[in-house]
Protein backbone atom coordinates (compact mmCIF):
# COMPACT_ATOMS: atom_id res chain seq x y z
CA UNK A 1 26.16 -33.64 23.09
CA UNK A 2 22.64 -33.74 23.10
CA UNK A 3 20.41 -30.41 22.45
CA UNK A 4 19.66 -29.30 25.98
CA UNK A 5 23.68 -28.72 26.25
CA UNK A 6 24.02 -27.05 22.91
CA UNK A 7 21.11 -24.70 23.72
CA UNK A 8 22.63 -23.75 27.18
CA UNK A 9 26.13 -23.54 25.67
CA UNK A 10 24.63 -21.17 23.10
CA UNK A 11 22.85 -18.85 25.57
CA UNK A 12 26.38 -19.03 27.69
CA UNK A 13 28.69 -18.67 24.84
CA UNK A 14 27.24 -17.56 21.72
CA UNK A 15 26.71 -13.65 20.56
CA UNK A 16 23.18 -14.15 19.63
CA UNK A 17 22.21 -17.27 17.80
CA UNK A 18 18.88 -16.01 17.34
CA UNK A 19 19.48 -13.24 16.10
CA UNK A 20 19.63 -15.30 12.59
CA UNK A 21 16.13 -14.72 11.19
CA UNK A 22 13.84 -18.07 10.73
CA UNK A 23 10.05 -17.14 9.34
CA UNK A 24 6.90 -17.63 8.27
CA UNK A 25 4.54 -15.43 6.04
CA UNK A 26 1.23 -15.32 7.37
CA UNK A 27 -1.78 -13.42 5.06
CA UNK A 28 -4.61 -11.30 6.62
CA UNK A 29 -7.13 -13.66 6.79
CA UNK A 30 -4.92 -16.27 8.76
CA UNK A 31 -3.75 -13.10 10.73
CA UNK A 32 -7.33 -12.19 11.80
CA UNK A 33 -7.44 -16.03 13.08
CA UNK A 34 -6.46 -15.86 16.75
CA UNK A 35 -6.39 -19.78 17.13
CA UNK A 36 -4.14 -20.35 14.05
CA UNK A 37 -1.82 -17.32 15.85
CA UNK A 38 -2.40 -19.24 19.13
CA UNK A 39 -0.62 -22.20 17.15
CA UNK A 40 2.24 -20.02 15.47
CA UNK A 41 2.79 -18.28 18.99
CA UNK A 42 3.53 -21.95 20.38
CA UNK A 43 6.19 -22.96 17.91
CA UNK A 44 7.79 -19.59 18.23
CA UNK A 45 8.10 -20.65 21.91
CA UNK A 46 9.83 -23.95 21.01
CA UNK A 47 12.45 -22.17 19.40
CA UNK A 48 11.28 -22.89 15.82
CA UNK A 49 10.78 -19.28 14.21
CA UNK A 50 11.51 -15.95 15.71
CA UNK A 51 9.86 -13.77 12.79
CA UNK A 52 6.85 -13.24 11.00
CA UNK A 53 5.65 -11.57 8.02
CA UNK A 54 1.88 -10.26 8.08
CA UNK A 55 0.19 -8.35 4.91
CA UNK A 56 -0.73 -5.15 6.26
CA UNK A 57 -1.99 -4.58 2.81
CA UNK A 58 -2.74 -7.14 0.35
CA UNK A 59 -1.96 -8.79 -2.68
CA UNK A 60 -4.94 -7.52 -3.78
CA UNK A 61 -4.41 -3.37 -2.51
CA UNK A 62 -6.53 -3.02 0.54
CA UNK A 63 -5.38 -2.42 4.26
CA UNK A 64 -5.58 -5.45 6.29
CA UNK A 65 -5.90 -3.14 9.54
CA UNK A 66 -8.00 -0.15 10.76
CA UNK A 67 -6.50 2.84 9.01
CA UNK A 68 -7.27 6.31 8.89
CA UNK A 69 -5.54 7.20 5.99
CA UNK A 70 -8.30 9.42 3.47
CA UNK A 71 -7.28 8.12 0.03
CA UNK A 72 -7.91 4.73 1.67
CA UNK A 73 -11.21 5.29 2.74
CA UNK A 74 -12.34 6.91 -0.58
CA UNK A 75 -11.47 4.17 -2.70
CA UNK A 76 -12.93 1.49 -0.12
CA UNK A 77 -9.56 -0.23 0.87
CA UNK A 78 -9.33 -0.98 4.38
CA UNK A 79 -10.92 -4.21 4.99
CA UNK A 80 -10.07 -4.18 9.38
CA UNK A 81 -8.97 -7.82 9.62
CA UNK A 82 -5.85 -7.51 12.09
CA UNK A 83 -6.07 -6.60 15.57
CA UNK A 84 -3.21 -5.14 15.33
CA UNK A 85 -2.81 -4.11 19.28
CA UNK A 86 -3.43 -8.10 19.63
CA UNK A 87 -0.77 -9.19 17.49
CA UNK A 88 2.20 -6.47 18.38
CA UNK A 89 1.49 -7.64 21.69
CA UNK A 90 2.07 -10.97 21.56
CA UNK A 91 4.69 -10.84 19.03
CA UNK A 92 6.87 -9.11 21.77
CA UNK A 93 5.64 -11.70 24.58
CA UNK A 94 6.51 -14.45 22.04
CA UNK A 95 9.95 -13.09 20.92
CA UNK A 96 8.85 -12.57 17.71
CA UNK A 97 9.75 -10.03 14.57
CA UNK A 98 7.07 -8.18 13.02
CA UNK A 99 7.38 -7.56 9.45
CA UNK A 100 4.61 -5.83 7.95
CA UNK A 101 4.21 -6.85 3.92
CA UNK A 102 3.28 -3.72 1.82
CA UNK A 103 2.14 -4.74 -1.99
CA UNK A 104 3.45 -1.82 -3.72
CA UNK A 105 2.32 -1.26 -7.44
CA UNK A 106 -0.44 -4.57 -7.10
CA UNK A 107 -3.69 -2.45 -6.08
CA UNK A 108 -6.74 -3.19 -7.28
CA UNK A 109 -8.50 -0.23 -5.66
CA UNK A 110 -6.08 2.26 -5.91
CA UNK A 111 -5.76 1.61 -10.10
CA UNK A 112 -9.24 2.13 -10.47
CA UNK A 113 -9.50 6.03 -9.00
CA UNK A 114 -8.39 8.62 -11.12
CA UNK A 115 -5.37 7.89 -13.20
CA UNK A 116 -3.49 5.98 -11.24
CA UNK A 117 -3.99 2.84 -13.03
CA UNK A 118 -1.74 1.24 -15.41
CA UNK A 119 -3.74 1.44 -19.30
CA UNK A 120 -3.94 -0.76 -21.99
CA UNK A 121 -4.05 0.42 -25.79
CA UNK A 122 -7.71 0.92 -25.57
CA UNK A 123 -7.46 3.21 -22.67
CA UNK A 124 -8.78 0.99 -20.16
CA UNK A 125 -7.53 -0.30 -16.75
CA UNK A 126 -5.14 -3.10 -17.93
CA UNK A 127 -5.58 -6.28 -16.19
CA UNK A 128 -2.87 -8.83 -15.23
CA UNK A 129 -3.47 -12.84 -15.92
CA UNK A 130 -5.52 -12.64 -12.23
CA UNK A 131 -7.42 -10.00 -13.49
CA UNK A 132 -5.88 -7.58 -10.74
CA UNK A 133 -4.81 -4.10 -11.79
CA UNK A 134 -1.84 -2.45 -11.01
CA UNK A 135 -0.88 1.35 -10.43
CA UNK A 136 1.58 3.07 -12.33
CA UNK A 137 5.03 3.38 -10.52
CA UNK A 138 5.93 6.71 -12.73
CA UNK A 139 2.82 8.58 -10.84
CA UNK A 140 4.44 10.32 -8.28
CA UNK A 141 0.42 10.39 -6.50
CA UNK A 142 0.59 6.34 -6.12
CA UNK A 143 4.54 6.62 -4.80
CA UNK A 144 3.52 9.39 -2.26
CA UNK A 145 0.13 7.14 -1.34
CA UNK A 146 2.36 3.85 -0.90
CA UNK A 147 4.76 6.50 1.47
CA UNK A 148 1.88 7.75 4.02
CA UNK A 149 0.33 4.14 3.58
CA UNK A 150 4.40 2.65 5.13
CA UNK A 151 4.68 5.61 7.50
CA UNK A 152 0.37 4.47 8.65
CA UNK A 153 2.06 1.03 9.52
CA UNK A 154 5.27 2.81 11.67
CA UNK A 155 3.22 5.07 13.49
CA UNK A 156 0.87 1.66 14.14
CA UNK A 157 4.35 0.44 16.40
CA UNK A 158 5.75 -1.92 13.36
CA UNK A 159 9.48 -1.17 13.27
CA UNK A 160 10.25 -3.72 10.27
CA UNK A 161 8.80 -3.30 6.62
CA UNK A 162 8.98 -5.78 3.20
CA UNK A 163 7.49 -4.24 0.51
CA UNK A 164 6.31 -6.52 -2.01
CA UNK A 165 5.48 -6.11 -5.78
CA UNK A 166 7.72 -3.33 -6.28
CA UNK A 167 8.09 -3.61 -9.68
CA UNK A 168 6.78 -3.17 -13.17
CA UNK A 169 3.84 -6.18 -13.76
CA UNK A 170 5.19 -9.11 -16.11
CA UNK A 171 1.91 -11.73 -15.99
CA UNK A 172 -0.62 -11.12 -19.05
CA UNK A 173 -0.39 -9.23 -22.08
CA UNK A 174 1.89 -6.93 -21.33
CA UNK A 175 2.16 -5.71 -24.50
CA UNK A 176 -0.70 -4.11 -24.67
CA UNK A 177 0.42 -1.90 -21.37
CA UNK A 178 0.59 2.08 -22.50
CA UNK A 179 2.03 3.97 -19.55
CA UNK A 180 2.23 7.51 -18.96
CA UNK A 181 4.32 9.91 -16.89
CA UNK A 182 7.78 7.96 -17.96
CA UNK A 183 10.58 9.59 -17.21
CA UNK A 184 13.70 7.66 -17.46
CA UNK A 185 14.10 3.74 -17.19
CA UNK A 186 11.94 1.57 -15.69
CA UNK A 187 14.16 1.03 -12.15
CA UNK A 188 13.63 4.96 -11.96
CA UNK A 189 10.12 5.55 -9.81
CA UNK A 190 11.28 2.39 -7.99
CA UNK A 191 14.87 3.91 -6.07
CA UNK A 192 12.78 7.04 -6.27
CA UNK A 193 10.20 5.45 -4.10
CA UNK A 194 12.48 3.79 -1.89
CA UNK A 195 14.81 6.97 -1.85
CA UNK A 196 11.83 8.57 -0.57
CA UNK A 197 10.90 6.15 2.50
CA UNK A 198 14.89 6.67 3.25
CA UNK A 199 14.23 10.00 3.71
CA UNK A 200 11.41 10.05 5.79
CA UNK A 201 12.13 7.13 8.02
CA UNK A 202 15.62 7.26 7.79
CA UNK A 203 17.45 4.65 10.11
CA UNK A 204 14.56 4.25 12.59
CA UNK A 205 12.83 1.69 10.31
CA UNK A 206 14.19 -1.32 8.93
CA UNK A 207 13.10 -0.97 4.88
CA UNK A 208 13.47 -4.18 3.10
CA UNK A 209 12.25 -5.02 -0.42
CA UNK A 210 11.39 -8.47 -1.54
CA UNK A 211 12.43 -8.88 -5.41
CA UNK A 212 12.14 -11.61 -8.01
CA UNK A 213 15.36 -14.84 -7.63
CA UNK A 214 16.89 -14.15 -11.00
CA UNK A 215 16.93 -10.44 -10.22
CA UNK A 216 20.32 -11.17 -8.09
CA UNK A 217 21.81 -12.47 -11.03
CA UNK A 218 20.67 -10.31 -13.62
CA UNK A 219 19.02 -6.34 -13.42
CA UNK A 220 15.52 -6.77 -14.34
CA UNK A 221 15.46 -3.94 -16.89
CA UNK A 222 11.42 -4.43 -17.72
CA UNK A 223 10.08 -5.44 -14.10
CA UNK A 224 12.64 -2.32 -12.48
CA UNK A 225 14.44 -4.50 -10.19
CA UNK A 226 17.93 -3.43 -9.91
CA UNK A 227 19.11 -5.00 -6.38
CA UNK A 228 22.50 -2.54 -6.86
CA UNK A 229 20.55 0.57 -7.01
CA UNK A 230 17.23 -0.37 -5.13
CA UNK A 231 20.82 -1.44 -2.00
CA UNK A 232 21.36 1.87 -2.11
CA UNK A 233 18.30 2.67 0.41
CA UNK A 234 16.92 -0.61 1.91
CA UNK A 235 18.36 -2.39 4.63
CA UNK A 236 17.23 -5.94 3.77
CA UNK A 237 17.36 -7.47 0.51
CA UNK A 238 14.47 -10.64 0.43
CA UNK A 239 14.57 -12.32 -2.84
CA UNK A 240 12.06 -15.11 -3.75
CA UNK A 241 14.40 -17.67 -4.76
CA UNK A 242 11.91 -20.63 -5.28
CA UNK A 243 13.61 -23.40 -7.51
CA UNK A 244 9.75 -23.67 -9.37
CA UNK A 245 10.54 -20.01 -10.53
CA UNK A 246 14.22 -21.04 -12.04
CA UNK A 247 14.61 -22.70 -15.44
CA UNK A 248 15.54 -26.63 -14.84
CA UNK A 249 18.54 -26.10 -16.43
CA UNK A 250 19.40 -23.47 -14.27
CA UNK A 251 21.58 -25.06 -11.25
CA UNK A 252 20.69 -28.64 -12.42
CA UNK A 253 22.28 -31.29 -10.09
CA UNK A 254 21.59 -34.84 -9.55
CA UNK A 255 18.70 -34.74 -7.15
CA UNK A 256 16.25 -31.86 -6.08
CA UNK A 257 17.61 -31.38 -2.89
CA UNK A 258 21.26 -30.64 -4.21
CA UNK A 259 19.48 -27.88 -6.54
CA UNK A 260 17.71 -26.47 -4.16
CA UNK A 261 20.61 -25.94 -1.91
CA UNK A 262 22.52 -24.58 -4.85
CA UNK A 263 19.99 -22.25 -5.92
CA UNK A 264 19.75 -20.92 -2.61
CA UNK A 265 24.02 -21.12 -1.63
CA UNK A 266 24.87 -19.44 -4.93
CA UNK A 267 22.05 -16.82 -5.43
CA UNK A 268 22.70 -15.65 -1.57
CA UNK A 269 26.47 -15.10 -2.20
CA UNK A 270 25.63 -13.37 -5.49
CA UNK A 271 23.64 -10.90 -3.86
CA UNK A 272 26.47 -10.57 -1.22
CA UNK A 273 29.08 -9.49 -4.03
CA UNK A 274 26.94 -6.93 -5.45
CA UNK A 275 25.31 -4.90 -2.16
CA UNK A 276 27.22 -3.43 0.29
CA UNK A 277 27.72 -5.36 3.38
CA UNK A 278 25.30 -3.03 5.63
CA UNK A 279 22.39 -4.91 3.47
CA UNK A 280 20.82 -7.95 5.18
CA UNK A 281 19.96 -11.01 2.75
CA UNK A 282 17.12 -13.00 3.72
CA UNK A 283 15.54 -15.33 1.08
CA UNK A 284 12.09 -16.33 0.59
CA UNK A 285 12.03 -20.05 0.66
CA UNK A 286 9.62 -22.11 -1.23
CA UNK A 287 7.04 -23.66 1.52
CA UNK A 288 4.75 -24.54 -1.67
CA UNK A 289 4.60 -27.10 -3.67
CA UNK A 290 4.48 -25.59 -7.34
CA UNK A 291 6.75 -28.12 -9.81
CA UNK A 292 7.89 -30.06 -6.78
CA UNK A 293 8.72 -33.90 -7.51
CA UNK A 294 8.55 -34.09 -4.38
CA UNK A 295 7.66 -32.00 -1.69
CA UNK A 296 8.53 -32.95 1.43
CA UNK A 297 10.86 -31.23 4.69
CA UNK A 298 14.11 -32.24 2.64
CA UNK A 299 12.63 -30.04 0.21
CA UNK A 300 12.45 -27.07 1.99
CA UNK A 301 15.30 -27.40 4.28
CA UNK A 302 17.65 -28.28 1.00
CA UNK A 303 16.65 -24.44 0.32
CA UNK A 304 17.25 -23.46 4.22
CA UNK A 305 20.77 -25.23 4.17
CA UNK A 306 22.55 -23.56 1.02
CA UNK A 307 21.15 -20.17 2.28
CA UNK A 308 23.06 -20.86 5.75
CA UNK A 309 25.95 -22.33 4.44
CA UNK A 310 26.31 -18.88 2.17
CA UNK A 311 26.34 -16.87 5.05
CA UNK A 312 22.76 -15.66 4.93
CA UNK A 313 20.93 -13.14 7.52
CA UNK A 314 17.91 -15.32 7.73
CA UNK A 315 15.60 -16.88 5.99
CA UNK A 316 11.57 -16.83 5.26
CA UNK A 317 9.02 -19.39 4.20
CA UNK A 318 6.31 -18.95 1.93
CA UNK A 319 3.11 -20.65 1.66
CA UNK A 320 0.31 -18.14 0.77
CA UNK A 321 -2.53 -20.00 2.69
CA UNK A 322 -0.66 -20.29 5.35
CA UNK A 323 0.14 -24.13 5.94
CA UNK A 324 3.23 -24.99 7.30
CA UNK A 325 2.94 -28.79 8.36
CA UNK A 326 5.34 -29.90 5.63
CA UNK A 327 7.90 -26.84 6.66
CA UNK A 328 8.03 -27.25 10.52
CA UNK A 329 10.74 -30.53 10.57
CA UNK A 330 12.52 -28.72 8.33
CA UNK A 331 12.83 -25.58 10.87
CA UNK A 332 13.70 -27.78 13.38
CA UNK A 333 16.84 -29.65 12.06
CA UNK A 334 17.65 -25.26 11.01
CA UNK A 335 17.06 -24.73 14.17
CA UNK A 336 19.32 -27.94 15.57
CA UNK A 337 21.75 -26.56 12.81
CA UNK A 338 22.16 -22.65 13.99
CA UNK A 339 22.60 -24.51 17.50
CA UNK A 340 25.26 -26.80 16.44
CA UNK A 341 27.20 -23.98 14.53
CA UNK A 342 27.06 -21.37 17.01
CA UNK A 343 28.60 -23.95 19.38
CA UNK A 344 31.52 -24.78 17.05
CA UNK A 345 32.04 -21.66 16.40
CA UNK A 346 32.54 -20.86 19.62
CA UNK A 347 34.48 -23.48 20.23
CA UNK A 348 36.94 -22.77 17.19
CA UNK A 349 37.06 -19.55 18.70
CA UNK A 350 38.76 -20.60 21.80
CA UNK A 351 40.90 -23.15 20.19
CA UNK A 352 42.20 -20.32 18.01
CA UNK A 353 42.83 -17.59 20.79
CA UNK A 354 44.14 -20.77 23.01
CA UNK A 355 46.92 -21.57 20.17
CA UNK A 356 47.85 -17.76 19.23
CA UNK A 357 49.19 -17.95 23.20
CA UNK A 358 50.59 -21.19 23.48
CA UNK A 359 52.49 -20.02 20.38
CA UNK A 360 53.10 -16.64 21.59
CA UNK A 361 55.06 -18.35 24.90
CA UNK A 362 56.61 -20.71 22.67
CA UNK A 363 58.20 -18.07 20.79
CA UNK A 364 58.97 -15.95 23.40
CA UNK A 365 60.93 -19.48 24.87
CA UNK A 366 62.79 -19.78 21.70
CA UNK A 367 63.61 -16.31 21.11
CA UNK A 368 65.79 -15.96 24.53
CA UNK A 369 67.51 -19.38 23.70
CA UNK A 370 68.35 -17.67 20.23
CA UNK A 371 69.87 -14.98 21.97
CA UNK A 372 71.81 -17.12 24.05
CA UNK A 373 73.38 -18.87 21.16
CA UNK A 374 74.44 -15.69 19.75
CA UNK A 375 76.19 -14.64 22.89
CA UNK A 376 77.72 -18.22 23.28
CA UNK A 377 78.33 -20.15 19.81
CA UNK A 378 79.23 -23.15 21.78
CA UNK A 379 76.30 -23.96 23.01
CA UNK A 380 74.47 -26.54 20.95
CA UNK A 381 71.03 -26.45 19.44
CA UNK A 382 67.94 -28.40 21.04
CA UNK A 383 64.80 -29.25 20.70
CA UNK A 384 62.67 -26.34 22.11
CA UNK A 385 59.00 -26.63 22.69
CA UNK A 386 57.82 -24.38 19.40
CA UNK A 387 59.50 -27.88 17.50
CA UNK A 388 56.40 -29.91 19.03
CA UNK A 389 53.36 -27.23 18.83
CA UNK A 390 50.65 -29.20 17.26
CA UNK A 391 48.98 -26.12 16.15
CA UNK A 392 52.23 -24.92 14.00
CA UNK A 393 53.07 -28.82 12.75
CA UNK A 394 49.45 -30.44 12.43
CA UNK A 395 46.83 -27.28 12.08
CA UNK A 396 43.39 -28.98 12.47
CA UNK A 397 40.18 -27.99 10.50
CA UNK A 398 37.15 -27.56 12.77
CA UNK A 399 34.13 -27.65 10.05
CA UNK A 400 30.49 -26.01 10.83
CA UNK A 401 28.07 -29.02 10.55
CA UNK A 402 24.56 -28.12 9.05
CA UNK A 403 23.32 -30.80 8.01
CA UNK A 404 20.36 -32.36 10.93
């Protein structure tokens, strides 16, 4: 069956087979590049991704896009790179999600006015291992700023939002850090926060917070990252589950690709257990090649296939500059694989519905001949057609391929 069939089947058969997420992250200055978008816009048409993530603001704290938001414009944060009219409009033409990245508690602008900063023990700005600054998540000012900053972006026609960095910083000498305003443990200001964006978007906006791997496997009690309490008001759940970011002993198997696709089948069904099933899961997949052996599309797609075989909700790639000539055969054979699976399931489907009423005439056969025994002892037993169902003597197991 070659792909042409599988595609129509799908569009014929299928629910929605795209309405699995498959991504790429793309950062401001690549988003203020129309002929790099002109590029993305044509693999979106081939079928290869139907989402992107864009930083509406930055790693670094500044708005990517014109805003008119006055604490922004004090502190000299909104840099104008995105046309963001331009790229709304031709992420709908293109089929495309728009998730707008927020960088929470990461602002180097914002840490700098007043006392919003986080402080070290000499009473200066402390400064990460980047030399960035970061606010202080127990300010209720920065939470409220980061709130009118994510409502900015909705009002902008984004209906989709990741925010990033929402956490406590780990990278540099932390213990030098001196914070102020604490009340109660560290995941406190960061359900707060989200609790508050609940509130005030409530189910219009899709709220999604992107978290650290090991966080599904263990609460995060210095960074804040509970996933339990921070599922209690997001709708998507994206953890970065890069294998360079795991210990090597941690789901060690004989090759990379077999880790990989246990890091990613294992972490995803984790995260299933402990969130309620209303939460999406969507990974982050390594599109980088930090501690790679080697770093090729079998790398990436090892990470693609455990996340699908787990049951994931989609799937993003990561590559902060943007380059995704190593990750687009591996979205290909994902995208031959959601084909391919969609179909069988279909297919199973039928067989399924097809044998509960074969069976249900075969019983309904065999119950009047019981009946006639019982009014007539004499008459002898036969073979009756439920003796020869193949679906009740030889049940057959239909598996979902993945693999390309």
């Amino acid at each position: 069956m070659n792909l042409s069939v599988l595609i129509v089947l799908c569009i014929t058969f299928s629910d929605s087979p795209d309405s699995l997420v498959r991504g790429i992250y793309i950062n401001p200055y690549q988003a203020a590049n129309k002929d790099y978008l002109e590029r993305i816009f044509i693999k979106a048409d081939s079928g290869l991704i139907n989402t992107i993530v864009v930083d509406f603001k930055s790693d670094y704290g500044f708005l990517s896009y014109a805003s008119d938001i006055k604490l922004a414009r004090e502190i000299d944060a909104i840099k104008r790179y995105i046309d963001v009219d331009y790229l709304i409009e031709n992420a709908q033409s293109h089929n495309l999600k728009l998730v707008a990245r927020i960088v929470c508690f990461r602002d180097n602008y914002l840490a700098f006015h007043k006392n919003y900063g986080i402080r070290d023990d000499s009473g200066k700005v402390w400064r990460d291992n980047k030399g960035l600054a970061w606010t202080n998540p127990y300010n209720k000012k920065v939470r409220e700023y980061l709130l009118e900053v994510a409502k900015d972006v909705v009002e902008c026609g984004i209906q989709s939002i990741a925010f990033d960095y929402i956490r406590f910083p780990t990278d540099g000498d932390v213990g030098r850090i001196r914070l102020t305003h604490v009340k109660g443990p560290r995941h406190s200001p960061i359900t707060t926060f989200l609790k508050m964006v609940k509130d005030e978007m409530g189910d219009e906006v899709e709220i999604g917070a992107c978290v650290f791997g090991f966080s599904v496997w263990h609460r995060m009690q210095a960074e804040g990252q509970d996933i339990e309490k921070m599922g209690e008001y997001i709708d998507v759940l994206y953890p970065m589950l890069y294998p360079s970011h795991f210990g090597w002993s941690f789901k060690r198997g004989e090759t990379d690709y077999w880790r990989n696709y246990w890091i990613y089948f294992d972490s995803v069904r984790e995260a299933k257990q402990k969130l309620s099933s209303s939460v999406k899961i969507m990974p982050f997949v390594q599109g980088f090649d930090l501690l790679a052996e080697r770093f090729d599309c079998d790398y990436v797609f090892a990470q693609i296939h455990g996340a699908l075989s787990a049951g994931t909700d989609g799937f993003l790639i990561w590559h902060a500059g943007g380059d995704y000539s190593i990750s687009w055969r591996a979205l290909s054979w994902a995208r031959n694989s959601i084909l391919r699976r969609s179909v069988q399931s279909y297919l199973n489907n039928r067989m399924r519905e097809e044998g509960r009423r074969y069976r249900g005439r075969a019983l309904e056969q065999l119950l009047i001949q019981e009946k006639a025994r019982e009014r007539n002892p004499t008459i002898h037993r036969t073979r009756t057609l439920i003796d020869s169902l193949p679906l009740l003597k030889n049940p057959k197991i239909f598996l979902h391929p993945m693999l390309p």
